[in-house]
C-alpha atoms as a PDB file:
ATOM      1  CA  UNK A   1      60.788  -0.173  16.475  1.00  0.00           C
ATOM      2  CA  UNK A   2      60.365  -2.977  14.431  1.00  0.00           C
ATOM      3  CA  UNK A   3      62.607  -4.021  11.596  1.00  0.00           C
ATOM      4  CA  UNK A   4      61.570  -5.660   8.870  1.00  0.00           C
ATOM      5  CA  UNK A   5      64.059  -8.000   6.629  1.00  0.00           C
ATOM      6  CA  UNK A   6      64.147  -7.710   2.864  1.00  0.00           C
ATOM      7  CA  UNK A   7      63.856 -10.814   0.900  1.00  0.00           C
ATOM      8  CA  UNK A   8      66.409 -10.388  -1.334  1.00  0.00           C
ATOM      9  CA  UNK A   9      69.038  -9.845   1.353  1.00  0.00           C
ATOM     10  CA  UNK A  10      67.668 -12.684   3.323  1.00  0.00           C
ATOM     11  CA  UNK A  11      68.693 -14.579   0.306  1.00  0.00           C
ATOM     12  CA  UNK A  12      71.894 -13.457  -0.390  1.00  0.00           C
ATOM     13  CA  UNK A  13      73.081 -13.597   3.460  1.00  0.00           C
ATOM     14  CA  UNK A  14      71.759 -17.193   3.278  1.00  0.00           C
ATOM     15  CA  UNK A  15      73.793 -17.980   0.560  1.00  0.00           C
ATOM     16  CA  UNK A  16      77.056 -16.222   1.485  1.00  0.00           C
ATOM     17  CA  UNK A  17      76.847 -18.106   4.734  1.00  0.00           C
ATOM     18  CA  UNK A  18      75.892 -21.565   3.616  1.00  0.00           C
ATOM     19  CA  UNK A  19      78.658 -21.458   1.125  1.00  0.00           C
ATOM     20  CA  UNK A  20      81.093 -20.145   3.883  1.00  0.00           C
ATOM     21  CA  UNK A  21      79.768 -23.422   5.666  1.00  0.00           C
ATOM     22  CA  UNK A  22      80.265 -25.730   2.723  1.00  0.00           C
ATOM     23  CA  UNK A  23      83.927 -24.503   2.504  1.00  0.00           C
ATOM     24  CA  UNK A  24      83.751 -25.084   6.065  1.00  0.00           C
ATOM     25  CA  UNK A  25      82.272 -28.370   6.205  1.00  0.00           C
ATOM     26  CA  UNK A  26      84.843 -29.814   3.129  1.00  0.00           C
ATOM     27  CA  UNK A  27      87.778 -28.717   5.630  1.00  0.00           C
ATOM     28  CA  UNK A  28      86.565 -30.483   8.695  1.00  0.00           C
ATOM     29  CA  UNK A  29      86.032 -33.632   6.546  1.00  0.00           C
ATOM     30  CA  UNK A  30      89.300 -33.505   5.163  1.00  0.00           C
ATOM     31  CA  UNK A  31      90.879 -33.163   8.522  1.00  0.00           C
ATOM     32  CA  UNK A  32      88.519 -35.131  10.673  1.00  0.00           C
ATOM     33  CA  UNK A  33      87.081 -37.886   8.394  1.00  0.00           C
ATOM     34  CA  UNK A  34      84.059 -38.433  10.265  1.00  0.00           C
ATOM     35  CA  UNK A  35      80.937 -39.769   8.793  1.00  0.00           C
ATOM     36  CA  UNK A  36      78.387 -37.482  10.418  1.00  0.00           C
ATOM     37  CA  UNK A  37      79.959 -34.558   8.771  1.00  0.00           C
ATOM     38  CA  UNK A  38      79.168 -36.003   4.854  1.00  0.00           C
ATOM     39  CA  UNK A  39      75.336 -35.993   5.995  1.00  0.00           C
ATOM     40  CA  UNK A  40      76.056 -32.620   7.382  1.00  0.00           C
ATOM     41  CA  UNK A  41      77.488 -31.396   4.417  1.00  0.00           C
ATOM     42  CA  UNK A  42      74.739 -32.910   2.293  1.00  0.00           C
ATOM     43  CA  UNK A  43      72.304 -30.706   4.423  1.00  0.00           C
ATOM     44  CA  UNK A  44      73.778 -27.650   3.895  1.00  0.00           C
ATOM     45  CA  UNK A  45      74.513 -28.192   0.423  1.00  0.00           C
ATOM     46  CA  UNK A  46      70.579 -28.997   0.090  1.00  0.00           C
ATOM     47  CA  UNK A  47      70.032 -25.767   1.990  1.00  0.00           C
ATOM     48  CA  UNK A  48      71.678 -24.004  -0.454  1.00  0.00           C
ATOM     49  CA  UNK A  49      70.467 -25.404  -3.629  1.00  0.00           C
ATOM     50  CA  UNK A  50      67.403 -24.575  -2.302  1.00  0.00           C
ATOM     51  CA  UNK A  51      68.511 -20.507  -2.307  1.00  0.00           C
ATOM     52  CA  UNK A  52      69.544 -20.654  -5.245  1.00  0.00           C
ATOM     53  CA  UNK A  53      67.083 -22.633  -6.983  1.00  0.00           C
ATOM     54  CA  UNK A  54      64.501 -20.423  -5.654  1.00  0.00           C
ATOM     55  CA  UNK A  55      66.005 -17.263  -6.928  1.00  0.00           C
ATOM     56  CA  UNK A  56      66.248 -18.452 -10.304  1.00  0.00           C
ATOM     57  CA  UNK A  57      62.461 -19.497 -10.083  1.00  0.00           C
ATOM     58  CA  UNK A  58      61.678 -16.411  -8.268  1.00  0.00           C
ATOM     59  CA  UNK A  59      63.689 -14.255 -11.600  1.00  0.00           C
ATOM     60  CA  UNK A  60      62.840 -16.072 -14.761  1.00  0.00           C
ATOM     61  CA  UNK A  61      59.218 -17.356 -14.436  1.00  0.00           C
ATOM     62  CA  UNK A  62      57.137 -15.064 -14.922  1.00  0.00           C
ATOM     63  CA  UNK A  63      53.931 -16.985 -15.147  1.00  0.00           C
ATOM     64  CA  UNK A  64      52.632 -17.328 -11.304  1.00  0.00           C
ATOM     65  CA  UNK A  65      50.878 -20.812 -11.875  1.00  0.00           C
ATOM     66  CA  UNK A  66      54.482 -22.177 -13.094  1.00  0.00           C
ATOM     67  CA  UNK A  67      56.517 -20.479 -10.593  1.00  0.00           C
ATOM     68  CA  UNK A  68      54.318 -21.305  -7.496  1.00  0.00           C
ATOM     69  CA  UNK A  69      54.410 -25.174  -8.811  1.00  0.00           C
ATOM     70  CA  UNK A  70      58.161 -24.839 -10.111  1.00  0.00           C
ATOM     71  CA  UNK A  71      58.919 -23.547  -5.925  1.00  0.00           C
ATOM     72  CA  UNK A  72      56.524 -26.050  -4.975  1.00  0.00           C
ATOM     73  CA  UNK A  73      58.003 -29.060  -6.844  1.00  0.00           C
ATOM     74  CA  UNK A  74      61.787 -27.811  -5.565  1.00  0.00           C
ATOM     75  CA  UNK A  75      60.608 -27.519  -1.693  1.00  0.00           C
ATOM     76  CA  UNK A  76      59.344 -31.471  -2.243  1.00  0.00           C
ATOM     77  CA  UNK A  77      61.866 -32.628  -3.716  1.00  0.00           C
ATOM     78  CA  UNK A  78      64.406 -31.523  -1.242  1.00  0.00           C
ATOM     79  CA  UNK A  79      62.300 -32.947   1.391  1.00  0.00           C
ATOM     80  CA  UNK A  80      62.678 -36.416   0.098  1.00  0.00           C
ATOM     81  CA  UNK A  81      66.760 -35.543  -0.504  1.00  0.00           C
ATOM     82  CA  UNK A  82      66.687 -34.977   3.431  1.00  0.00           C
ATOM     83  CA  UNK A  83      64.794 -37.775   4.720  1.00  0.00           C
ATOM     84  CA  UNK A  84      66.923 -39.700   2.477  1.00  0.00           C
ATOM     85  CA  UNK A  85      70.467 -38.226   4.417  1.00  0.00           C
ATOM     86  CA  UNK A  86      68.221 -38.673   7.384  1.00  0.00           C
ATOM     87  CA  UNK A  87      67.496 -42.144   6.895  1.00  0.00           C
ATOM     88  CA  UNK A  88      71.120 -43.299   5.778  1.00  0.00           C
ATOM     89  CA  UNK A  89      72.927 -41.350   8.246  1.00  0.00           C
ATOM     90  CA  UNK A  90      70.975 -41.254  11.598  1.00  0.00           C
ATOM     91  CA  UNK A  91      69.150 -44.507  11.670  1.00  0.00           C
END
């Protein structure tokens, strides 16, 4: 049997846990002070403005041009955030 996922939960679950791992994340960096956790955090941070951006797209455009160019410009735009924290923190 196959089980299918609802959207809506996939997006609340990925919140709830990516803020869990933000809370996380500040903890370690408190107590550990490494650098590799900052771009870390910046990732999942960036993960998780991309939930909830998309969920406030997703509920108050209503237009389908604007939304699908509103999800569009967000997905981009957190593409160049992470090859930025790519580029200062691995290389």
């Amino acid at each position: 049997m196959k089980v299918l996922l609802n959207f809506g939960l996939f997006h609340w679950l990925g919140q709830r846990i990516s803020a869990c791992c933000i809370v996380l994340s500040m903890v370690s960096i408190w107590f550990l002070n490494l650098p590799i956790l900052n771009g870390i955090l910046f990732v999942i941070v960036a993960y998780h403005l991309k939930f909830g951006l998309e969920c406030l797209i997703d509920d108050y455009i209503h237009i389908k041009q604007l939304k699908m160019l509103g999800l569009t410009f967000l997905r981009l735009i957190l593409l160049f955030l992470l090859h930025a924290v790519f580029l200062l923190f691995v290389l």
